[in-house]
Protein backbone atom coordinates (compact mmCIF):
# COMPACT_ATOMS: atom_id res chain seq x y z
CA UNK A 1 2.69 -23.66 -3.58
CA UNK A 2 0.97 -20.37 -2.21
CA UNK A 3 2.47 -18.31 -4.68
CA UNK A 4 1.53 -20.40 -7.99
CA UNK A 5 -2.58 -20.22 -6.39
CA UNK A 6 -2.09 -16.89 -5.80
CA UNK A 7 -1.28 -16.26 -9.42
CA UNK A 8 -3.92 -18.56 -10.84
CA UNK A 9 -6.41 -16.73 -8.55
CA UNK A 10 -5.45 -13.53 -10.22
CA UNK A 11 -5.78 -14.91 -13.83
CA UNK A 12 -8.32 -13.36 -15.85
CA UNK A 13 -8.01 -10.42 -13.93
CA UNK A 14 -6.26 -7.02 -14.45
CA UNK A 15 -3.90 -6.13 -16.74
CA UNK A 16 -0.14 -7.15 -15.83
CA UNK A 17 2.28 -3.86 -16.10
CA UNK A 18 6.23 -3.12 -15.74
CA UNK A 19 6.93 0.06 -13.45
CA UNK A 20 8.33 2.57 -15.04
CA UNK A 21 7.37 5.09 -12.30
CA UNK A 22 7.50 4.98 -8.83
CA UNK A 23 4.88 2.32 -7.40
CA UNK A 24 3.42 5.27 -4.56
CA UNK A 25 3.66 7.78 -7.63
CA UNK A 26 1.40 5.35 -9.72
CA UNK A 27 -1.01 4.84 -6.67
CA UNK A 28 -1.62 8.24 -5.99
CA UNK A 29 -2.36 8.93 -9.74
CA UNK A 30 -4.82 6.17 -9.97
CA UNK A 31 -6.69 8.20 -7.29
CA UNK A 32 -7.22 11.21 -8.99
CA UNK A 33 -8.31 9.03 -12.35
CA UNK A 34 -12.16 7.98 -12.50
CA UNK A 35 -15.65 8.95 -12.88
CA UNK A 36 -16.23 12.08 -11.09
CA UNK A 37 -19.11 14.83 -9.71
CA UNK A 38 -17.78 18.29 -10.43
CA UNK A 39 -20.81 20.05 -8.85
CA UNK A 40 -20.15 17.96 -5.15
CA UNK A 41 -16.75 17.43 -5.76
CA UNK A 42 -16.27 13.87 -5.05
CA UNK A 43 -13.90 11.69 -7.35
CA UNK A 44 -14.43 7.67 -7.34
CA UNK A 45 -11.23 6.14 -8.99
CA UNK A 46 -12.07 3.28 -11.33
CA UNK A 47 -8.73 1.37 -11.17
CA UNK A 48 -6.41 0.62 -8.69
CA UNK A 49 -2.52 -0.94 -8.66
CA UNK A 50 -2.24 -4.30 -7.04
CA UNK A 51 1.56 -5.54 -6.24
CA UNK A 52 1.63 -9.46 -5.48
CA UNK A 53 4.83 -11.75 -5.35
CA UNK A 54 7.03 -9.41 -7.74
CA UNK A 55 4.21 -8.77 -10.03
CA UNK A 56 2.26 -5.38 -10.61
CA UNK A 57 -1.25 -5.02 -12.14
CA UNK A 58 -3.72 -2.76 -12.55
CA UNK A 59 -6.83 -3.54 -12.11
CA UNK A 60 -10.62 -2.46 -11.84
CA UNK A 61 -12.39 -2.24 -8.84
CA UNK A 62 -15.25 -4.35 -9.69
CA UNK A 63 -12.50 -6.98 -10.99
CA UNK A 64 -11.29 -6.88 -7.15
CA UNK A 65 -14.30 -7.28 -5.44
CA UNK A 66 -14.82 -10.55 -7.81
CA UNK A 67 -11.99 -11.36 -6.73
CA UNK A 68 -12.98 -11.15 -3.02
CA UNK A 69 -15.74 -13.33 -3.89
CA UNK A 70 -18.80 -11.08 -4.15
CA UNK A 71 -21.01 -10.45 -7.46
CA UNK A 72 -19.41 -9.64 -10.24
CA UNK A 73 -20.81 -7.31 -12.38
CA UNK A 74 -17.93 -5.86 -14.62
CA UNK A 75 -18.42 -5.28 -17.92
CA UNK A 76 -17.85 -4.47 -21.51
CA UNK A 77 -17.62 -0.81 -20.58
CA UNK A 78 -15.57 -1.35 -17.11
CA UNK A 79 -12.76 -3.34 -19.29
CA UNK A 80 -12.71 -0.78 -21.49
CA UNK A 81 -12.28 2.09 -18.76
CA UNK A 82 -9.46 0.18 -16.93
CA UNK A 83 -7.86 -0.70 -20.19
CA UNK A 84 -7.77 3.38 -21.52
CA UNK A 85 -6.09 4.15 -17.86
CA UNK A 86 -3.40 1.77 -18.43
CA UNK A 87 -2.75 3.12 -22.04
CA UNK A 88 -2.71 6.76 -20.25
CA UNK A 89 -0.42 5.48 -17.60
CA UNK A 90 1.60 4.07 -20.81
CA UNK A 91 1.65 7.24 -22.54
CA UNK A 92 3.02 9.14 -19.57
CA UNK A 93 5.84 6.92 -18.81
CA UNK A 94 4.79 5.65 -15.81
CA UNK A 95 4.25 1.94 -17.12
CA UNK A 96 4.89 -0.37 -19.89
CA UNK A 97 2.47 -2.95 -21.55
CA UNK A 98 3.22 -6.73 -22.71
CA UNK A 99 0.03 -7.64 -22.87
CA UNK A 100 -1.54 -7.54 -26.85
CA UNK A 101 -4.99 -5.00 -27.17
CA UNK A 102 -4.86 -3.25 -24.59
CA UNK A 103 -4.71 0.15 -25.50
CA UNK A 104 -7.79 1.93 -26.05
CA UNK A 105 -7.14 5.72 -27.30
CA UNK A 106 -10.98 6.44 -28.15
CA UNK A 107 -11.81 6.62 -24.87
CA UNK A 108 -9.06 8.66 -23.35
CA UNK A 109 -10.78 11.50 -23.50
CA UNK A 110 -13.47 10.36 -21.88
CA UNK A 111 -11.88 9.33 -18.58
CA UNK A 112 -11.60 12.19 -15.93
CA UNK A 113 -7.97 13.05 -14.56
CA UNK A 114 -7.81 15.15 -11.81
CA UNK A 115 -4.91 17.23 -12.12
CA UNK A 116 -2.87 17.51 -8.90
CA UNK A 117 -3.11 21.06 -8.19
CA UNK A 118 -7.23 20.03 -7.28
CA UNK A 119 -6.70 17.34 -5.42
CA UNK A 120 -7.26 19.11 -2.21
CA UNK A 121 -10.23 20.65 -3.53
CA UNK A 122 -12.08 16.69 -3.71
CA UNK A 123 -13.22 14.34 -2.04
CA UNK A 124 -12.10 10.43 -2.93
CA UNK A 125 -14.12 8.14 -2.93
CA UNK A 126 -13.58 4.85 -2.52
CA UNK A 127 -14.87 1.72 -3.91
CA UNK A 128 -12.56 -0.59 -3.25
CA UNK A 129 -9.59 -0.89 -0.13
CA UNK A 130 -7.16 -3.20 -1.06
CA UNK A 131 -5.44 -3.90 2.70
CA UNK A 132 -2.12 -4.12 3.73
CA UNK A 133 -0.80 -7.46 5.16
CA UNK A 134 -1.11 -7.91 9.05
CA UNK A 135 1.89 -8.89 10.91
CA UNK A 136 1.10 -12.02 13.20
């Protein structure tokens, strides 16, 4: 069954959510949410939404690239990051949780949120493209 290795590829990885939001409304949040240069303007997001078979999760970059089979060097501090931007998305409404200690509200504060209004004023960049699907 493709779907059943698909899901046991994914285990271990990201943080499974409910949508609460709009899916595109989530994605281009996660955009504007990272580590960021103020003085060049450039905005890396840390996390990114990945929809498979029904099932939505967001999920750190470095997590994807493991995923993708290249070195994985997450750790303690990358969980932590991807695990305060899911308890902001949670806060805002835009998700739900199931999952049990996730939420990390001492490091909100620390994670940079671009607010909307500046978005044209950055530039993002990307660690991670997760592709579309390729007809044929």
């Amino acid at each position: 069954m493709k779907g059943s290795r698909i899901m046991s590829e994914l285990k271990g990885y990201g943080v499974e959510v409910k949508l609460v939001s709009d899916f595109l409304v989530i994605k281009e949040t996660l955009e504007r949410i990272g580590i960021a240069n103020r003085k060049t303007c450039v905005i890396t997001p840390s996390v990114y939404i990945l929809h498979k078979q029904g099932t939505y999760y967001i999920i750190h970059f470095k997590e994807l690239l493991a995923l993708d089979g290249f070195k994985r060097d997450i750790n303690e501090t990358d969980i932590c990051r991807r695990n305060a931007i899911i308890s902001l998305l949670s806060n805002w409404g835009m998700v739900t949780i199931e999952e049990e200690g996730i939420y990390q509200k001492e490091l909100e504060e620390q994670i940079f949120v671009l607010p909307y209004a500046e978005k044209h004023q950055y530039k993002i960049n990307h660690k991670y493209r997760i592709s579309r699907r390729r007809n044929g």
